[in-house]
Protein backbone atom coordinates (compact mmCIF):
# COMPACT_ATOMS: atom_id res chain seq x y z
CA UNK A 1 27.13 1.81 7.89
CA UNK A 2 25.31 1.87 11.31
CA UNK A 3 21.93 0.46 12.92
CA UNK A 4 20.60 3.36 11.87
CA UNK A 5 21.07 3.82 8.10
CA UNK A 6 20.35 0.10 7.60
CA UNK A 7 17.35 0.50 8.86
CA UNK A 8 16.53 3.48 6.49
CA UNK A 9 17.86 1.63 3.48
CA UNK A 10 15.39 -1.50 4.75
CA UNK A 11 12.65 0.74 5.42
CA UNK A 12 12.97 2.57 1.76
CA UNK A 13 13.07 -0.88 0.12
CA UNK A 14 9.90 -2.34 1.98
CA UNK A 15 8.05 1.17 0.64
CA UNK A 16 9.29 0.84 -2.92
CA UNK A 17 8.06 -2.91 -2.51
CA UNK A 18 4.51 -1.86 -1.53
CA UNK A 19 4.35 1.20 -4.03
CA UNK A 20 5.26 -1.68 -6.74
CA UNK A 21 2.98 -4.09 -5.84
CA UNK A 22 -0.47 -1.59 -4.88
CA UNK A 23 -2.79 -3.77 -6.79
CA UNK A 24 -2.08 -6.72 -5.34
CA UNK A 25 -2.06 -5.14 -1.82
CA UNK A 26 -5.33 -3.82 -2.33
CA UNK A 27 -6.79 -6.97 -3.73
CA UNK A 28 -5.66 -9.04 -0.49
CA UNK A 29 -7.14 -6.52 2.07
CA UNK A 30 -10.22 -6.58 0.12
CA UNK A 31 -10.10 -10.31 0.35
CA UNK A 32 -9.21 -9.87 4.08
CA UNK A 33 -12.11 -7.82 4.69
CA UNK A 34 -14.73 -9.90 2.88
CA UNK A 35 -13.38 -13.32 5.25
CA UNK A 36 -13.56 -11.52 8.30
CA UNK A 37 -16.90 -10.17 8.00
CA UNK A 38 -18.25 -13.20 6.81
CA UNK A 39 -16.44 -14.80 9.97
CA UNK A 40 -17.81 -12.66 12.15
CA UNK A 41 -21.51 -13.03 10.81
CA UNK A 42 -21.29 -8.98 10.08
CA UNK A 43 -21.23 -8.07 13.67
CA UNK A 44 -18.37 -5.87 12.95
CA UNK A 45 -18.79 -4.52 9.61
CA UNK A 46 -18.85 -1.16 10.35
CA UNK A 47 -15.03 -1.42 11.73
CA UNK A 48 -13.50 -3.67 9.58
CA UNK A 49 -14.98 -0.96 6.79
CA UNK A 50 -12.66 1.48 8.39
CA UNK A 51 -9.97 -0.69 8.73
CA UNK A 52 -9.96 -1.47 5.36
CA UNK A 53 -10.37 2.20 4.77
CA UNK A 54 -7.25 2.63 6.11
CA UNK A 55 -5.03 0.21 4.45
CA UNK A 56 -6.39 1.48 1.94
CA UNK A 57 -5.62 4.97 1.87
CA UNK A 58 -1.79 4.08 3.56
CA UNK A 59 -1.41 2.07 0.53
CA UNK A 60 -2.53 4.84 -1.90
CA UNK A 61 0.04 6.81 0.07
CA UNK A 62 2.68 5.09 -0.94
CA UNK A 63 5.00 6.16 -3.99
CA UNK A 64 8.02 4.68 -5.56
CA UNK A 65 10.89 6.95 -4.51
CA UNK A 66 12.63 6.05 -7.92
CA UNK A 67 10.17 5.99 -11.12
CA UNK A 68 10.85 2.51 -13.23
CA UNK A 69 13.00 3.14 -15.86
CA UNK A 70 11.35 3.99 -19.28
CA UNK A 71 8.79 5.51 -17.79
CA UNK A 72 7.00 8.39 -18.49
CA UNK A 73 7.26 11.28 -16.11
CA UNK A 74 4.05 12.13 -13.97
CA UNK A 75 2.63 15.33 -14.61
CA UNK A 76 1.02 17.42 -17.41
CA UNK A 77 3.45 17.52 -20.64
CA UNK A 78 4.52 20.48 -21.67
CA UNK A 79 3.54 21.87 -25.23
């Protein structure tokens, strides 16, 4: 196993570590956001809005390559 594929199997495990844990991602750059800006005295609201933004919608990108077991399948049933 080279450099290389170690790196994929770390990088797949860090994404299926994020996908799992969404909420609580969410809930800490929301927390993040709220510090800053009150930090800041709201100078820069406007970008840490799209900052935030942003996590936000990387985060919502991320899927578990491998659904937990027992779970349902995404995805309309079928009749």
């Amino acid at each position: 196993m080279g450099f290389g594929d170690t790196f994929k199997d770390l990088t797949k495990k860090a994404q299926d570590a994020a996908a799992e844990h969404q909420d609580q991602i969410r809930a800490a750059v929301q927390k993040a956001q709220v510090t800053v800006n009150q930090q800041t005295g709201g100078k820069y609201e406007e970008k840490i809005a799209k900052a935030g933004a942003k996590a936000e919608a990387l985060v919502e990108s991320l899927k578990p390559s491998d659904p937990p077991s027992g779970a349902e399948p995404t995805g309309s049933p079928e009749p």
